[in-house]
Protein backbone atom coordinates (compact mmCIF):
# COMPACT_ATOMS: atom_id res chain seq x y z
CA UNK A 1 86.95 -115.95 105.24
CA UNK A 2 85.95 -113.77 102.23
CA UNK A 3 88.88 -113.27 99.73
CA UNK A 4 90.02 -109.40 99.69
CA UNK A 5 93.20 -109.19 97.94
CA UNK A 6 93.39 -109.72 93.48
CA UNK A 7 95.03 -112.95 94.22
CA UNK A 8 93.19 -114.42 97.04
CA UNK A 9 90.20 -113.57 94.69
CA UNK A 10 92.00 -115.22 91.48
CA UNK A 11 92.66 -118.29 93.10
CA UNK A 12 89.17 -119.09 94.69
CA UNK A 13 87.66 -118.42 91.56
CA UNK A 14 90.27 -121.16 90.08
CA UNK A 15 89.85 -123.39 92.31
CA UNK A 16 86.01 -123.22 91.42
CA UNK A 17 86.38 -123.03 87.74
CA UNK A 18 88.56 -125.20 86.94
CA UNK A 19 87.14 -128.63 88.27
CA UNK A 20 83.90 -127.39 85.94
CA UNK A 21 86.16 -127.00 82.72
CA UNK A 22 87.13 -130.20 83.35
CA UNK A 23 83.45 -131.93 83.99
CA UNK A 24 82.84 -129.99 81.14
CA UNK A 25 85.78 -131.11 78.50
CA UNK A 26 84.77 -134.81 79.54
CA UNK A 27 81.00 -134.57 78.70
CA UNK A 28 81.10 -134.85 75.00
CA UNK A 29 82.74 -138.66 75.66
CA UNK A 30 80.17 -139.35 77.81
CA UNK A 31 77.35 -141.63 76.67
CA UNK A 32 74.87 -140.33 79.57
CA UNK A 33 74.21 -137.17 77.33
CA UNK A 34 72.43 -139.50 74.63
CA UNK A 35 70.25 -140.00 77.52
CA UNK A 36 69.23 -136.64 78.64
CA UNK A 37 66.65 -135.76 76.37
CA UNK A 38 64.90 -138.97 77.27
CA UNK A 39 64.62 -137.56 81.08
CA UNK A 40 62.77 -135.13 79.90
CA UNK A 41 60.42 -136.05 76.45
CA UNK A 42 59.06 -139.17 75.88
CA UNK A 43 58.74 -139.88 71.82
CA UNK A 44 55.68 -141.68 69.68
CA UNK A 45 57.02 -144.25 68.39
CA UNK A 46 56.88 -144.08 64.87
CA UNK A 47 54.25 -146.22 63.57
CA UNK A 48 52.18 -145.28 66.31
CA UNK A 49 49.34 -142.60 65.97
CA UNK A 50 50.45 -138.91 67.32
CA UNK A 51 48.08 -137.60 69.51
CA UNK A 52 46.13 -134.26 68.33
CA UNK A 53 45.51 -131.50 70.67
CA UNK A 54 43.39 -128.78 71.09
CA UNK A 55 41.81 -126.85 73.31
CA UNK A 56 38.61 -124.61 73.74
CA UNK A 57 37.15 -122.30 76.67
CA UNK A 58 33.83 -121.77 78.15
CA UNK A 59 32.37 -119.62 80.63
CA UNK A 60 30.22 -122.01 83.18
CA UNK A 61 26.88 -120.83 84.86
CA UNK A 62 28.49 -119.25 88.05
CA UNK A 63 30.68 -117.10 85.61
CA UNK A 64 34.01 -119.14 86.12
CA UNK A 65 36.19 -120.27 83.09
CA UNK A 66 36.73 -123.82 82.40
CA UNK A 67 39.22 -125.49 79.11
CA UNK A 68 37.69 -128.32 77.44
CA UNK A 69 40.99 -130.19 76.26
CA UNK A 70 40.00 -132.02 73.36
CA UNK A 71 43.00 -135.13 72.70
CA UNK A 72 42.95 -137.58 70.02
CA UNK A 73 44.95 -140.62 70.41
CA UNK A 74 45.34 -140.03 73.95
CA UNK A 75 43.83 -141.40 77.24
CA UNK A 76 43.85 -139.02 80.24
CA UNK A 77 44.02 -140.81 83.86
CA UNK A 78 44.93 -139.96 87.40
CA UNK A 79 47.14 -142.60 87.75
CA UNK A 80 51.35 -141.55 87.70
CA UNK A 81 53.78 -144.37 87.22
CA UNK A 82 57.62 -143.71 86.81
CA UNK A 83 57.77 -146.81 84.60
CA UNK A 84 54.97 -146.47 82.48
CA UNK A 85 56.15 -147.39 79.15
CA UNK A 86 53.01 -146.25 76.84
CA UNK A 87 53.37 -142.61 75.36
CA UNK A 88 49.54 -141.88 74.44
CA UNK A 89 48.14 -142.20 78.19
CA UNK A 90 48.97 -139.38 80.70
CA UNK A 91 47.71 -135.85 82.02
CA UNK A 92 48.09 -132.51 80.74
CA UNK A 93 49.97 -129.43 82.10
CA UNK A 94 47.80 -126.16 81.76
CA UNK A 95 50.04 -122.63 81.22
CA UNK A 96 48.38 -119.35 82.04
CA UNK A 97 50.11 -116.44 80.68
CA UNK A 98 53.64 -118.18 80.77
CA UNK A 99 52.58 -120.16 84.27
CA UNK A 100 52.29 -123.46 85.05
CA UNK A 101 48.99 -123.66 86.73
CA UNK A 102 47.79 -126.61 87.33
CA UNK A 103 47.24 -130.34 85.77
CA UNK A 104 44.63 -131.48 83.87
CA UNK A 105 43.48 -135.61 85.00
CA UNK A 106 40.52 -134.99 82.56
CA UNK A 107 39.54 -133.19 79.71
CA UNK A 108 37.64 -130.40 81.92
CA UNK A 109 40.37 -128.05 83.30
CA UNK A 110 38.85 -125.20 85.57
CA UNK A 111 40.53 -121.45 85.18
CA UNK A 112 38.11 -119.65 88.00
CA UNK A 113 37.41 -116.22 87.21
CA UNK A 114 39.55 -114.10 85.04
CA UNK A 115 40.24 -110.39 84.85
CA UNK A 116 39.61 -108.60 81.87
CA UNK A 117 42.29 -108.61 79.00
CA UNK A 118 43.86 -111.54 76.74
CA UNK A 119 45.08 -114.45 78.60
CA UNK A 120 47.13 -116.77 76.71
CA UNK A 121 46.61 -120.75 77.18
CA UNK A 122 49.42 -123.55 76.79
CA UNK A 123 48.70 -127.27 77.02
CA UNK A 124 50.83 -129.99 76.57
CA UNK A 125 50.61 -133.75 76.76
CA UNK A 126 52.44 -135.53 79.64
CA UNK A 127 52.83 -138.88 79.76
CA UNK A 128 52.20 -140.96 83.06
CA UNK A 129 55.86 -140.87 84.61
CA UNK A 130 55.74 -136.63 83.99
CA UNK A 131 57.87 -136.86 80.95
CA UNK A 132 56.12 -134.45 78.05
CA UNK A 133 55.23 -136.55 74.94
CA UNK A 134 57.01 -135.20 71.44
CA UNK A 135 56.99 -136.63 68.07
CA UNK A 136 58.82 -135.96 64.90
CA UNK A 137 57.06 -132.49 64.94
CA UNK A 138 57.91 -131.44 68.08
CA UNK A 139 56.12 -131.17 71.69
CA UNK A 140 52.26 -132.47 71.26
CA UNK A 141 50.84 -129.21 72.53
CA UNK A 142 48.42 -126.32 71.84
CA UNK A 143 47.89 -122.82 72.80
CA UNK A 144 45.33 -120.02 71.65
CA UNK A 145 44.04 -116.37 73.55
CA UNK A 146 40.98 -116.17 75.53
CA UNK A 147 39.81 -113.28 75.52
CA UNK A 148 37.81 -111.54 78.62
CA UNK A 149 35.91 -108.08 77.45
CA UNK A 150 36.19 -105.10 80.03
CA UNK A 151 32.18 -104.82 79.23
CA UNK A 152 30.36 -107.35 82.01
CA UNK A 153 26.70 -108.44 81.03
CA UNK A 154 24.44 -107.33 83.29
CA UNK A 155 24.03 -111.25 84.16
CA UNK A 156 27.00 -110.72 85.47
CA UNK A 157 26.99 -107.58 87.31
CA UNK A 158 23.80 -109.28 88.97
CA UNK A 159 25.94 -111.94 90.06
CA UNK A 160 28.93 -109.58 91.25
CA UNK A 161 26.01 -107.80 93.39
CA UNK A 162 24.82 -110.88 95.00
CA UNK A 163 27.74 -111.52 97.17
């Protein structure tokens, strides 16, 4: 039964509200909010290197764009644990244009083929239980524009024409 009448609305939205004020009032006591950036970023220790990212893009000979991640201080690897406990091995996450797509095992990340126009990277360092790796600085990540002219080659119009 939908609520029609002022107070039939009032007092559903009450009854919903007011349990969440109270979850809400009680959260500042509670000690599982030290936690919750931990669920999410996994620090260097300090002491330990940072790893150094950054990233570069090349066109392969089909025409298709690849990323060459370049990582210092880091060891990429297939391999996902949930209890891994070492910050600098891991994958990376690949944004395109604000869009998570894909992850990177190795340093070699292919794009495919791009439409003309500026596309804008993002990379970050995960470590092997998904959590992305931070330091004092902030996020261990880096981003730049690749740029695609409108102008083909004719290499490339060649290439379009063979298929």
């Amino acid at each position: 039964m939908i609520a029609k009448l002022p107070h039939e609305r009032i007092a559903v939205t009450l009854s919903i509200c007011v349990p969440l004020i109270a979850l809400q009032l009680s959260l500042p006591e509670s000690e599982s909010l030290k936690a919750l950036p931990r669920a999410v970023f996994v620090e260097i220790p300090e002491g330990n290197p940072v790893p150094k990212l950054s990233a570069t893009s090349f066109k392969d000979s089909r025409g298709d764009w690849s990323i060459q991640i370049n990582a210092t201080h880091f060891q990429f690897t297939e391999i996902c644990n949930a209890f891994a406990t070492q910050a600098n091995i891991g994958h990376a996450h690949v944004h395109l244009n604000g869009e998570k797509i894909g992850t990177a095992f190795t340093p070699i990340f292919p794009l495919g083929t791009l439409k003309p126009g500026v596309h804008k990277i993002y990379v970050t360092l995960q470590a092997q239980d998904h959590r992305t790796i931070a330091s004092r600085d902030g996020v261990v990540s880096t981003e730049f524009d690749l740029v695609i002219p409108e102008h083909q080659t004719h290499k490339d119009q060649l290439r379009l024409k063979a298929f």
